[in-house]
PDB file of N, CA and C in Angstrom:
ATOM      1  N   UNK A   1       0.831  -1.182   0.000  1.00  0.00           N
ATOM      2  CA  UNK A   1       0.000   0.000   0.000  1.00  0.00           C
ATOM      3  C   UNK A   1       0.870   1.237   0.000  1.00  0.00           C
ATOM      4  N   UNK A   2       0.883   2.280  -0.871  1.00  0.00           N
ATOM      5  CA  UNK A   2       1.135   3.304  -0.879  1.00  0.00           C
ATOM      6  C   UNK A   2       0.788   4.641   0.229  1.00  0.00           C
ATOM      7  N   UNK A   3      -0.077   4.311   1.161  1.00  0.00           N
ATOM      8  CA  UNK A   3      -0.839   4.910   1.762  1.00  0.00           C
ATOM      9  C   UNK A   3       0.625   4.705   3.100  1.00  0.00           C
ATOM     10  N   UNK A   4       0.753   3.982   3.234  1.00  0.00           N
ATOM     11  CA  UNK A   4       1.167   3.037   4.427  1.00  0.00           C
ATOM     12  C   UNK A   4       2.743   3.949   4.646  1.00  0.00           C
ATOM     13  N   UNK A   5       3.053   4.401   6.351  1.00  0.00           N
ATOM     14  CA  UNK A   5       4.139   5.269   6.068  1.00  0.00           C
ATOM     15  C   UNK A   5       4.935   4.124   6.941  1.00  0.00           C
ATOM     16  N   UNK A   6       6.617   4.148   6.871  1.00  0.00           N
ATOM     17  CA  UNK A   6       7.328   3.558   8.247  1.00  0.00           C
ATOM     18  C   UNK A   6       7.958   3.999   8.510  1.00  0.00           C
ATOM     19  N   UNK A   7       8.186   4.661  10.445  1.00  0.00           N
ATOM     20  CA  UNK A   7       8.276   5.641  10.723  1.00  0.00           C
ATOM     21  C   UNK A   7       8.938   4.728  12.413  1.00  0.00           C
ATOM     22  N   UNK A   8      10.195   4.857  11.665  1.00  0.00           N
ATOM     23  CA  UNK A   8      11.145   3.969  13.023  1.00  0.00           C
ATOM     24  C   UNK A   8      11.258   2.384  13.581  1.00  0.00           C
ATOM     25  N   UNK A   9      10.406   1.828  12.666  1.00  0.00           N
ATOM     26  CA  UNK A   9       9.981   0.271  12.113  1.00  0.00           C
ATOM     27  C   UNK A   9       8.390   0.133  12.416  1.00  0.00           C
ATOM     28  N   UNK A  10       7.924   1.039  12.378  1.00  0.00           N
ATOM     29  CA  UNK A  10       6.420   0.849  12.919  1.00  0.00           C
ATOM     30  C   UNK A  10       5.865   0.929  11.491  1.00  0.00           C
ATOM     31  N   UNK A  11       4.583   0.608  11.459  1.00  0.00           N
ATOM     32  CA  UNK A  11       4.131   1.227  10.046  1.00  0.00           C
ATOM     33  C   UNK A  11       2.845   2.080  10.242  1.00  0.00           C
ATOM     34  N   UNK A  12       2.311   3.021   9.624  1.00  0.00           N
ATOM     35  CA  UNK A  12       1.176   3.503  10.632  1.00  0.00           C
ATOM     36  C   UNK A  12       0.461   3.636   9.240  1.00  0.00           C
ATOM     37  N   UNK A  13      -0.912   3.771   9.724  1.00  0.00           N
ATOM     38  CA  UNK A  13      -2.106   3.192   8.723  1.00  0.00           C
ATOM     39  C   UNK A  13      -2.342   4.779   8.204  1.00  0.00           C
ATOM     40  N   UNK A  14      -3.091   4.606   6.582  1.00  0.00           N
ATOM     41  CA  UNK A  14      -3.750   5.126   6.141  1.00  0.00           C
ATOM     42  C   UNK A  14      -4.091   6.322   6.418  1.00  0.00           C
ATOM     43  N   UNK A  15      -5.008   6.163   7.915  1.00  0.00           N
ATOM     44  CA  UNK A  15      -5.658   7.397   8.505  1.00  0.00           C
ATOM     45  C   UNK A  15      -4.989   7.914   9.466  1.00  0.00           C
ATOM     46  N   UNK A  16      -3.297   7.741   9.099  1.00  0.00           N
ATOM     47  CA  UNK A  16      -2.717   8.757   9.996  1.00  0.00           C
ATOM     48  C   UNK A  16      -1.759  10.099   8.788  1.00  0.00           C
ATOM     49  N   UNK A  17      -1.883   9.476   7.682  1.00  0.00           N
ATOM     50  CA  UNK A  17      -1.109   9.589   6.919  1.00  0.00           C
ATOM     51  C   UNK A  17      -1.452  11.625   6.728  1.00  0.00           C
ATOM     52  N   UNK A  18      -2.547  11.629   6.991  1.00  0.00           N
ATOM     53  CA  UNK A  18      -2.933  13.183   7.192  1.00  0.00           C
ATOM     54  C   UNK A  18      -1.971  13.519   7.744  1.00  0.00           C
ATOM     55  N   UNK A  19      -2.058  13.346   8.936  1.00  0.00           N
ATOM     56  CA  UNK A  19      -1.820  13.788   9.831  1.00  0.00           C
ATOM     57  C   UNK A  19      -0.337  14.146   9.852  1.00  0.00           C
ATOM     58  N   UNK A  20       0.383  13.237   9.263  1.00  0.00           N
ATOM     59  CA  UNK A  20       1.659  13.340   9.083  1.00  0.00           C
ATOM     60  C   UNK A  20       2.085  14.527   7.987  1.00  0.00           C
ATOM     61  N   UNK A  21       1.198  14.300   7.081  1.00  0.00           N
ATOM     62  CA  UNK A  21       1.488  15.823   6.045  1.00  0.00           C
ATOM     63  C   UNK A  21       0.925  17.150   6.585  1.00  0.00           C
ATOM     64  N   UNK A  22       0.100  16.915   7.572  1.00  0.00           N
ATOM     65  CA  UNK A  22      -0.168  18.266   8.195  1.00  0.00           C
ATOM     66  C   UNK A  22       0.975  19.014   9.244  1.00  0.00           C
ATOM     67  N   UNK A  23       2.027  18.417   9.748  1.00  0.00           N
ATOM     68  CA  UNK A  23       2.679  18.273  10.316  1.00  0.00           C
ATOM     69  C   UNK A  23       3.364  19.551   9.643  1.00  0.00           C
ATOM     70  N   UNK A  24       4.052  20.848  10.623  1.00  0.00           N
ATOM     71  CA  UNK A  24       4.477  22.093   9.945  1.00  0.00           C
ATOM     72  C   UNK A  24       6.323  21.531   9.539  1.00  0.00           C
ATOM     73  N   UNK A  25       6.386  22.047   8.150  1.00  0.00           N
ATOM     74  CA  UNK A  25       7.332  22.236   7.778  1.00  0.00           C
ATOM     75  C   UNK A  25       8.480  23.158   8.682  1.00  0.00           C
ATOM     76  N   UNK A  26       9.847  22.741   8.477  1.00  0.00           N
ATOM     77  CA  UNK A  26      10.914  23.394   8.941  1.00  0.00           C
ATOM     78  C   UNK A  26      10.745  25.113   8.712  1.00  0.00           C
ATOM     79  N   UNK A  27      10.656  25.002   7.322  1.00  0.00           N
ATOM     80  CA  UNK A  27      10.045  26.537   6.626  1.00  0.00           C
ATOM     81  C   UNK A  27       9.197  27.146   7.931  1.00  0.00           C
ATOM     82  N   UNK A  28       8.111  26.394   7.695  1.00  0.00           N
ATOM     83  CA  UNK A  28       7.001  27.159   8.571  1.00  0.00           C
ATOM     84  C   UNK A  28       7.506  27.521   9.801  1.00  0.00           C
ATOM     85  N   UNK A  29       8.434  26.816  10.248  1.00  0.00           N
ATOM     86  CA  UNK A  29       7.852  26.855  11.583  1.00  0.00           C
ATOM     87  C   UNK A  29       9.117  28.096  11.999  1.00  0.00           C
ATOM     88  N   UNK A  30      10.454  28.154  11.124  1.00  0.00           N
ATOM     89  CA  UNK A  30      11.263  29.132  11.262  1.00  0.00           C
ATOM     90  C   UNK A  30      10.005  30.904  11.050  1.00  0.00           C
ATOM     91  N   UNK A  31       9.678  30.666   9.899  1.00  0.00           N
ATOM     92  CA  UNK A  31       8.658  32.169   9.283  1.00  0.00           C
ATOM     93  C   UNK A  31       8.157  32.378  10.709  1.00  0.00           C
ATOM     94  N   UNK A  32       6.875  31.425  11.403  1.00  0.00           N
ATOM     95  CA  UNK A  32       6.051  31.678  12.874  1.00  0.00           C
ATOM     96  C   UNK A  32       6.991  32.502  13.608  1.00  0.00           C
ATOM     97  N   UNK A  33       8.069  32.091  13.920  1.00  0.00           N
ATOM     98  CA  UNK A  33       9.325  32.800  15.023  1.00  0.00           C
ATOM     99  C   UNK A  33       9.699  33.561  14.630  1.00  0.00           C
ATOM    100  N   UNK A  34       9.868  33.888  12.678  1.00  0.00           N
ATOM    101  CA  UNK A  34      10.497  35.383  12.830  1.00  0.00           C
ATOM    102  C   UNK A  34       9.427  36.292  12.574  1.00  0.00           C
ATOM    103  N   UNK A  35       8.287  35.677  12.214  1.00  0.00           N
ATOM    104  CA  UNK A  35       6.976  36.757  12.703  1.00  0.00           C
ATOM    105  C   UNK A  35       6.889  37.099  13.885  1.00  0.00           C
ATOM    106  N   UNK A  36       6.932  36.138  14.964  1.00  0.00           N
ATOM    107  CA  UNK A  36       6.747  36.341  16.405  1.00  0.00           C
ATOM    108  C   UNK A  36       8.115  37.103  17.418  1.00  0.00           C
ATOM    109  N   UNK A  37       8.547  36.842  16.636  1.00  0.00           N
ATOM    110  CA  UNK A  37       9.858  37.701  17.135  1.00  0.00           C
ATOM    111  C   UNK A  37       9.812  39.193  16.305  1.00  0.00           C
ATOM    112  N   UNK A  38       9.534  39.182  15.342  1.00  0.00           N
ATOM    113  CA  UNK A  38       9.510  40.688  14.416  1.00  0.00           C
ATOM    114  C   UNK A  38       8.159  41.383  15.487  1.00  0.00           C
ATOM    115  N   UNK A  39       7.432  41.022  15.633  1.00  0.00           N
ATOM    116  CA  UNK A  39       6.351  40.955  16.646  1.00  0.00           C
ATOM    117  C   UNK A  39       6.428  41.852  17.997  1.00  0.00           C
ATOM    118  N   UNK A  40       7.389  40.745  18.601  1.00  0.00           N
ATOM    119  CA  UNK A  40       7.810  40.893  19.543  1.00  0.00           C
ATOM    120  C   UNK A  40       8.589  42.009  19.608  1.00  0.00           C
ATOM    121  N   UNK A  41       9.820  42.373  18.624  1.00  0.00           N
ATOM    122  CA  UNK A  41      10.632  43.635  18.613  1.00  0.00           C
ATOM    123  C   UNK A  41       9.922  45.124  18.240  1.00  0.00           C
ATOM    124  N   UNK A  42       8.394  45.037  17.772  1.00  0.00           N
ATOM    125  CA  UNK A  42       7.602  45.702  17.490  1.00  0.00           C
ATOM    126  C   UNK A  42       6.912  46.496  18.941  1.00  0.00           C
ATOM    127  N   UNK A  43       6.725  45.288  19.751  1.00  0.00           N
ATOM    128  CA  UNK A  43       5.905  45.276  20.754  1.00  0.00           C
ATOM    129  C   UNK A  43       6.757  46.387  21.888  1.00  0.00           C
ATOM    130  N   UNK A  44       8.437  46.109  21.774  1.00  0.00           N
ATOM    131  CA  UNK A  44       9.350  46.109  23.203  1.00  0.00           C
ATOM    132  C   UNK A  44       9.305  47.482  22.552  1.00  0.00           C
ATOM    133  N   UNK A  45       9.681  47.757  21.214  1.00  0.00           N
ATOM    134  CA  UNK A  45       9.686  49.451  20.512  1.00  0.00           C
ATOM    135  C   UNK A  45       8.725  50.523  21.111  1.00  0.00           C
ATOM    136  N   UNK A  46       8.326  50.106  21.032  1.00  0.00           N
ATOM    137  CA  UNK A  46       6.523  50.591  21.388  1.00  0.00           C
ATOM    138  C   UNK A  46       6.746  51.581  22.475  1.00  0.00           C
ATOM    139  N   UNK A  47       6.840  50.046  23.676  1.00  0.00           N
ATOM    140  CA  UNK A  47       7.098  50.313  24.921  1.00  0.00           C
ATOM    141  C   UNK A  47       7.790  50.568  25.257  1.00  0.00           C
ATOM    142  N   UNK A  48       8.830  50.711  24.580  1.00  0.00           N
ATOM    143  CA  UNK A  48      10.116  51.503  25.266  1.00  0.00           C
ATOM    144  C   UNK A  48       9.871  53.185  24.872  1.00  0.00           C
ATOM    145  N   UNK A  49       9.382  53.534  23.343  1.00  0.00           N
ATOM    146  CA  UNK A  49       9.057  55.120  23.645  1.00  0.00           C
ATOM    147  C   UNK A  49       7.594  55.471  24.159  1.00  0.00           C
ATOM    148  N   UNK A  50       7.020  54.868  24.821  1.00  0.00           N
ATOM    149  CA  UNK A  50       5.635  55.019  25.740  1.00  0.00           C
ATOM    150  C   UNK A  50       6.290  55.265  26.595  1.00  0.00           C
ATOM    151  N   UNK A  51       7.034  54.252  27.537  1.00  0.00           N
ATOM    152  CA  UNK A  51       7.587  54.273  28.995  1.00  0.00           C
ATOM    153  C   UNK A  51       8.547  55.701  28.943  1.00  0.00           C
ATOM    154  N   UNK A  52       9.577  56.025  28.193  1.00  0.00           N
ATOM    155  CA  UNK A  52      10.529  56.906  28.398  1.00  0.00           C
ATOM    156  C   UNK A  52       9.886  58.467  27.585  1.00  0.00           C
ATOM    157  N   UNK A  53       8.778  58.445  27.474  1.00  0.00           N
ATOM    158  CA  UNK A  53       8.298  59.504  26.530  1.00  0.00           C
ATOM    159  C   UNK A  53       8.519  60.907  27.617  1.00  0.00           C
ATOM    160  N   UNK A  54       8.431  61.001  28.869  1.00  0.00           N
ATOM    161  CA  UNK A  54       8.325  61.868  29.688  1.00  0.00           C
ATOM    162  C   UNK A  54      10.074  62.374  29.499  1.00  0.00           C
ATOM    163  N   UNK A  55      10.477  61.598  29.575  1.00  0.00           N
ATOM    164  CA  UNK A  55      12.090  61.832  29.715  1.00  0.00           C
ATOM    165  C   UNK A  55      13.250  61.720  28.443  1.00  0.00           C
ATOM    166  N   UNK A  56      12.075  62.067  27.167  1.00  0.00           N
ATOM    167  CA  UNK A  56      13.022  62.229  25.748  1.00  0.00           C
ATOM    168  C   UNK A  56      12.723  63.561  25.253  1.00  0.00           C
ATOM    169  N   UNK A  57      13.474  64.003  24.397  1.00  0.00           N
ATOM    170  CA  UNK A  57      13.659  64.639  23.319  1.00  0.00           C
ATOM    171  C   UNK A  57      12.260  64.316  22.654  1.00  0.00           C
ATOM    172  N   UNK A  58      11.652  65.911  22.343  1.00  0.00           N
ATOM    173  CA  UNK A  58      10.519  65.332  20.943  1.00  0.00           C
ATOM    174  C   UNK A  58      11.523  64.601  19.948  1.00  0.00           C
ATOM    175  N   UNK A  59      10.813  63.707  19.024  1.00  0.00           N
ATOM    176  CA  UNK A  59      11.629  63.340  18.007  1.00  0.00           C
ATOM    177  C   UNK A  59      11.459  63.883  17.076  1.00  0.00           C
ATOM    178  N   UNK A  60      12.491  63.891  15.739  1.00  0.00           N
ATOM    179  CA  UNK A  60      12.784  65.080  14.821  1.00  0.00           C
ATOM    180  C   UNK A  60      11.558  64.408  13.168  1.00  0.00           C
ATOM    181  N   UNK A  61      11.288  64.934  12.829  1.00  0.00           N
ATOM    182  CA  UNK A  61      10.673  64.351  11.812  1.00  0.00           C
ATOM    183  C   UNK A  61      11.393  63.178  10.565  1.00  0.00           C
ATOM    184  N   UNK A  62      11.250  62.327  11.166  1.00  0.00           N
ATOM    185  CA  UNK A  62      12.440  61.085  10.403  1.00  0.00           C
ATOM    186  C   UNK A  62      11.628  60.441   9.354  1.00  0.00           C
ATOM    187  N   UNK A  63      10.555  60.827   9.045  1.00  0.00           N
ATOM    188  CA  UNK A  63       9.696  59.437   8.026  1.00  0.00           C
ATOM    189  C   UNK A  63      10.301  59.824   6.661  1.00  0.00           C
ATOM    190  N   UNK A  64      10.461  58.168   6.510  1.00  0.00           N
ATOM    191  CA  UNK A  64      11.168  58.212   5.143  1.00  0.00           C
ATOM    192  C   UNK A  64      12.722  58.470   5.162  1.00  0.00           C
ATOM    193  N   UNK A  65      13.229  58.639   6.085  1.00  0.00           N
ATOM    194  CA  UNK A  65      14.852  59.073   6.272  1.00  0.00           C
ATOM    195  C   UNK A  65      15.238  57.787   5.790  1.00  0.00           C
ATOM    196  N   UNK A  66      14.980  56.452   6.696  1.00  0.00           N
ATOM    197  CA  UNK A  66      15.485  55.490   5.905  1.00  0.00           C
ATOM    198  C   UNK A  66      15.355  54.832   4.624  1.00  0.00           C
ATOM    199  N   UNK A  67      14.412  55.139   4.041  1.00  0.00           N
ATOM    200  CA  UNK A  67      14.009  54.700   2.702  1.00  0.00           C
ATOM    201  C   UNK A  67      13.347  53.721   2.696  1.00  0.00           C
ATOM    202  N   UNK A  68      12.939  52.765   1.214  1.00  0.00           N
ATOM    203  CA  UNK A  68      12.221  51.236   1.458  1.00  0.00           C
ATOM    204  C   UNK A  68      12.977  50.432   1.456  1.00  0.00           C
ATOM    205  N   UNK A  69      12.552  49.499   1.741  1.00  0.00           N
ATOM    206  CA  UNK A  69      13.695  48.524   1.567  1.00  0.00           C
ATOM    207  C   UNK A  69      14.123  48.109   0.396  1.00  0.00           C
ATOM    208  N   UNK A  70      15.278  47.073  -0.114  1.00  0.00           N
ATOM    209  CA  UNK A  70      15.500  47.136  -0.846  1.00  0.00           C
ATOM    210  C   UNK A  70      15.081  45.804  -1.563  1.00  0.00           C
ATOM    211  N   UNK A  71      14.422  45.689  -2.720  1.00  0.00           N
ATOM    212  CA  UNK A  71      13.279  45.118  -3.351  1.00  0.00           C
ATOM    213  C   UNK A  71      14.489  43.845  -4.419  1.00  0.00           C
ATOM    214  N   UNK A  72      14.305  42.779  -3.692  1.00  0.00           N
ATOM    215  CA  UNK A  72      15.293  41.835  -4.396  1.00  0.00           C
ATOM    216  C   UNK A  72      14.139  40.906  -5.264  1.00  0.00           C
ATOM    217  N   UNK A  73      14.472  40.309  -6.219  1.00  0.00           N
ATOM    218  CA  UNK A  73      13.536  38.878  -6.679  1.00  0.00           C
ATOM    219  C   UNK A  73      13.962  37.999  -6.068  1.00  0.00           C
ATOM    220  N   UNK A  74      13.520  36.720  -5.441  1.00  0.00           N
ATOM    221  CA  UNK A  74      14.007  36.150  -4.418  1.00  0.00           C
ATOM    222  C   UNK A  74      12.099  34.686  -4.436  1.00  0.00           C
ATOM    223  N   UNK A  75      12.916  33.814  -3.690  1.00  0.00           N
ATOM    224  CA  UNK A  75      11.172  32.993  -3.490  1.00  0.00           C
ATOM    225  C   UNK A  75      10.860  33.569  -2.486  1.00  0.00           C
ATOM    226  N   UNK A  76       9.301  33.230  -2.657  1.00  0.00           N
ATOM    227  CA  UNK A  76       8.376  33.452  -1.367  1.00  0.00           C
ATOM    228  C   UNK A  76       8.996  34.061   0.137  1.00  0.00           C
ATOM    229  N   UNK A  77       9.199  32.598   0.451  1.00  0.00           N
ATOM    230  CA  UNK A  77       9.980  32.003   1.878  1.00  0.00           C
ATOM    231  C   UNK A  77      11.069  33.472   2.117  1.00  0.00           C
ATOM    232  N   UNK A  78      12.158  33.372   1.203  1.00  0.00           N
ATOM    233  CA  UNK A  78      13.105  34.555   1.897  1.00  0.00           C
ATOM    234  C   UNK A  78      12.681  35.553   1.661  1.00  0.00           C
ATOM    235  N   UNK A  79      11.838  36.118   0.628  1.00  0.00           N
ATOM    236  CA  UNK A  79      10.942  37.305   0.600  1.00  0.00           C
ATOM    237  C   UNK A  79      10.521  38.029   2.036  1.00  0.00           C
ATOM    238  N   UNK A  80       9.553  36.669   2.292  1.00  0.00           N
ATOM    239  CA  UNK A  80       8.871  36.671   3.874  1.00  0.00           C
ATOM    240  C   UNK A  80       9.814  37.133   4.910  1.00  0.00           C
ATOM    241  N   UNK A  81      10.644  36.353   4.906  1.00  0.00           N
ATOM    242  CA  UNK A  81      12.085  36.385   5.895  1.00  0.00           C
ATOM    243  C   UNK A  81      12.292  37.829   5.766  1.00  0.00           C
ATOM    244  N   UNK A  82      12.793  38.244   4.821  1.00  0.00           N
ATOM    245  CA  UNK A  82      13.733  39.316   4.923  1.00  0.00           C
ATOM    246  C   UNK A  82      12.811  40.761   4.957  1.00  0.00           C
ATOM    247  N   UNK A  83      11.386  40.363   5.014  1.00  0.00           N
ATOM    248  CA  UNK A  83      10.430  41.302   5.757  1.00  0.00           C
ATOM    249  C   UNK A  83      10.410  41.332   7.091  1.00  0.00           C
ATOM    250  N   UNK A  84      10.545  40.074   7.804  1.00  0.00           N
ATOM    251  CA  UNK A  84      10.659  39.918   9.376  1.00  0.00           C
ATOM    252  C   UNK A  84      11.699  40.623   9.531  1.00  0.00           C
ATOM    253  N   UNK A  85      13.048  40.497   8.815  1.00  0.00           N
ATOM    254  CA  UNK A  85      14.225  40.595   9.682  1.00  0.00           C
ATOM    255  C   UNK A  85      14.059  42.799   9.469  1.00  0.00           C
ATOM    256  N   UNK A  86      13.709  43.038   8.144  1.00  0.00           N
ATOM    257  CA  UNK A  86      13.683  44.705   8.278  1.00  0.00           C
ATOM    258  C   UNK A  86      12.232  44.912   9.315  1.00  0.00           C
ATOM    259  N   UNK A  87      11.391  43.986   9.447  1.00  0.00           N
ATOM    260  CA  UNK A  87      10.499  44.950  10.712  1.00  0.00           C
ATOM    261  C   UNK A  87      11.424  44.806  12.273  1.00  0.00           C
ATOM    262  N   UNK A  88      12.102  43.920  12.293  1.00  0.00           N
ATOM    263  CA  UNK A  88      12.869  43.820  13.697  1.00  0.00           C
ATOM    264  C   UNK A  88      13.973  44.782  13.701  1.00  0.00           C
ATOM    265  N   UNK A  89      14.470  44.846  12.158  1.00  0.00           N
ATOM    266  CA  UNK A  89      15.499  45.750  12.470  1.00  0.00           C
ATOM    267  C   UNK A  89      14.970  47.638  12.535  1.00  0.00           C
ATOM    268  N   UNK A  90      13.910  47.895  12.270  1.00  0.00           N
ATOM    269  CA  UNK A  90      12.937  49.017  11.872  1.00  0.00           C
ATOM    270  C   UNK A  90      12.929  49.341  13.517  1.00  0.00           C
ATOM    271  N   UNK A  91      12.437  48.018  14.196  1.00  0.00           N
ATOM    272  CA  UNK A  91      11.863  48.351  15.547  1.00  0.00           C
ATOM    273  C   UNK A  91      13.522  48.578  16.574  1.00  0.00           C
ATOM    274  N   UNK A  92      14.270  47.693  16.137  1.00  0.00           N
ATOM    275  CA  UNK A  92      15.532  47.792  16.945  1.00  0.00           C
ATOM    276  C   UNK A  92      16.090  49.656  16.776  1.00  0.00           C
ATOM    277  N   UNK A  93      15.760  50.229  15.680  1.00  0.00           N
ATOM    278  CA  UNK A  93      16.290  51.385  15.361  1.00  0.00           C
ATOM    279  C   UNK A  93      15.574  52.308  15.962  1.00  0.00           C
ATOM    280  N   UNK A  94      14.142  51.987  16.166  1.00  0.00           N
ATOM    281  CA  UNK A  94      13.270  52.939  17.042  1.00  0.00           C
ATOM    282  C   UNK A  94      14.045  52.959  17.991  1.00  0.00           C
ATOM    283  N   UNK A  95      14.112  51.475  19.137  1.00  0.00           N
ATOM    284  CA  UNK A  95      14.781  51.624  20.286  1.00  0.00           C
ATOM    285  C   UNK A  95      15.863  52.366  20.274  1.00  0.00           C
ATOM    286  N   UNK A  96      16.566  52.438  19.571  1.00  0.00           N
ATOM    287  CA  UNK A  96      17.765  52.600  19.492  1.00  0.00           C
ATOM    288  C   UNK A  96      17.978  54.402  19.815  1.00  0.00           C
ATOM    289  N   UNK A  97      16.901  55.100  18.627  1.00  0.00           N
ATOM    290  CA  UNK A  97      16.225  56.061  18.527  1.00  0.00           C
ATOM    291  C   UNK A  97      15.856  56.875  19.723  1.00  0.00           C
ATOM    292  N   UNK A  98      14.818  56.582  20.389  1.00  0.00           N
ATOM    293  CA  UNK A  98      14.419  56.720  21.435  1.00  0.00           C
ATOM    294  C   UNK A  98      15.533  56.891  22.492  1.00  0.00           C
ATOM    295  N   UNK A  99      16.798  55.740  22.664  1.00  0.00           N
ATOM    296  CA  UNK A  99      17.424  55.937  23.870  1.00  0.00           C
ATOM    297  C   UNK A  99      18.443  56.994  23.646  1.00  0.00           C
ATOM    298  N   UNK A 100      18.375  57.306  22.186  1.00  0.00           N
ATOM    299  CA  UNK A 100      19.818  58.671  22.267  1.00  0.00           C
ATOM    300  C   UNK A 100      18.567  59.589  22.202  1.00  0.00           C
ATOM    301  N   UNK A 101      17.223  59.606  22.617  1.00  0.00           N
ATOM    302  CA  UNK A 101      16.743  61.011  22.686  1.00  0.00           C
ATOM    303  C   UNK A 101      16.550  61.073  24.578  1.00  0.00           C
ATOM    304  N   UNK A 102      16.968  60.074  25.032  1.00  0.00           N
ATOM    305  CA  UNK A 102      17.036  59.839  26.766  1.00  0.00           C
ATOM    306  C   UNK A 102      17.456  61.133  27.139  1.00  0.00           C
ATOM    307  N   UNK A 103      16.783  61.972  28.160  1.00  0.00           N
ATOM    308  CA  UNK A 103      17.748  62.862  29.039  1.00  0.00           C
ATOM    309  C   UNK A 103      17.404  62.234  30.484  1.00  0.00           C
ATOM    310  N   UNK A 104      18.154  61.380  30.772  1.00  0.00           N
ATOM    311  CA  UNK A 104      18.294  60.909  32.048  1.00  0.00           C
ATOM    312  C   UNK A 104      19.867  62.133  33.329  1.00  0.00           C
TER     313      UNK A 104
END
């Protein structure tokens, strides 16, 4: 049977065989984390010029200072990627931003 997988000497039937292709790819499951981490560096940005807003510098009008990113042909997958990695690095620069406007 074609259906039929073996999976460490076992063989497992038919109606698991879903289950096994539903199972997230390496791909996937890296993209989830650098969403959730791009996410996450979004989130700490945030809160770091909320929390220190009393004790910065207004900030200077920056939109667009950095430009877009830079637009490669590329598959899907690193497409995706290399959107996570410029929103983390977008948000790391806020922080970054924010703490040289610190007057502590």
């Amino acid at each position: 049977m074609m259906d039929n997988y073996v999976q460490t000497g076992t063989t497992i039937g038919s109606g698991n065989a879903a289950a096994l292709k539903a199972s997230p790819t390496v791909a996937e499951e890296v993209m989830k984390y650098a969403a959730a981490l791009a996410e996450r560096a979004e989130m700490v940005s945030d809160r770091v010029g909320s929390k220190l807003l009393m004790v910065t510098t207004p900030p200077c009008d920056v939109a667009g200072c950095r430009g877009e990113e830079p637009q490669r042909e590329s598959p899907p997958l690193f497409a995706e990627l290399r959107s996570r990695f410029y929103a983390i690095e977008r948000a790391l620069d806020n922080i970054q931003y924010t703490l040289d406007r610190t007057q502590l």
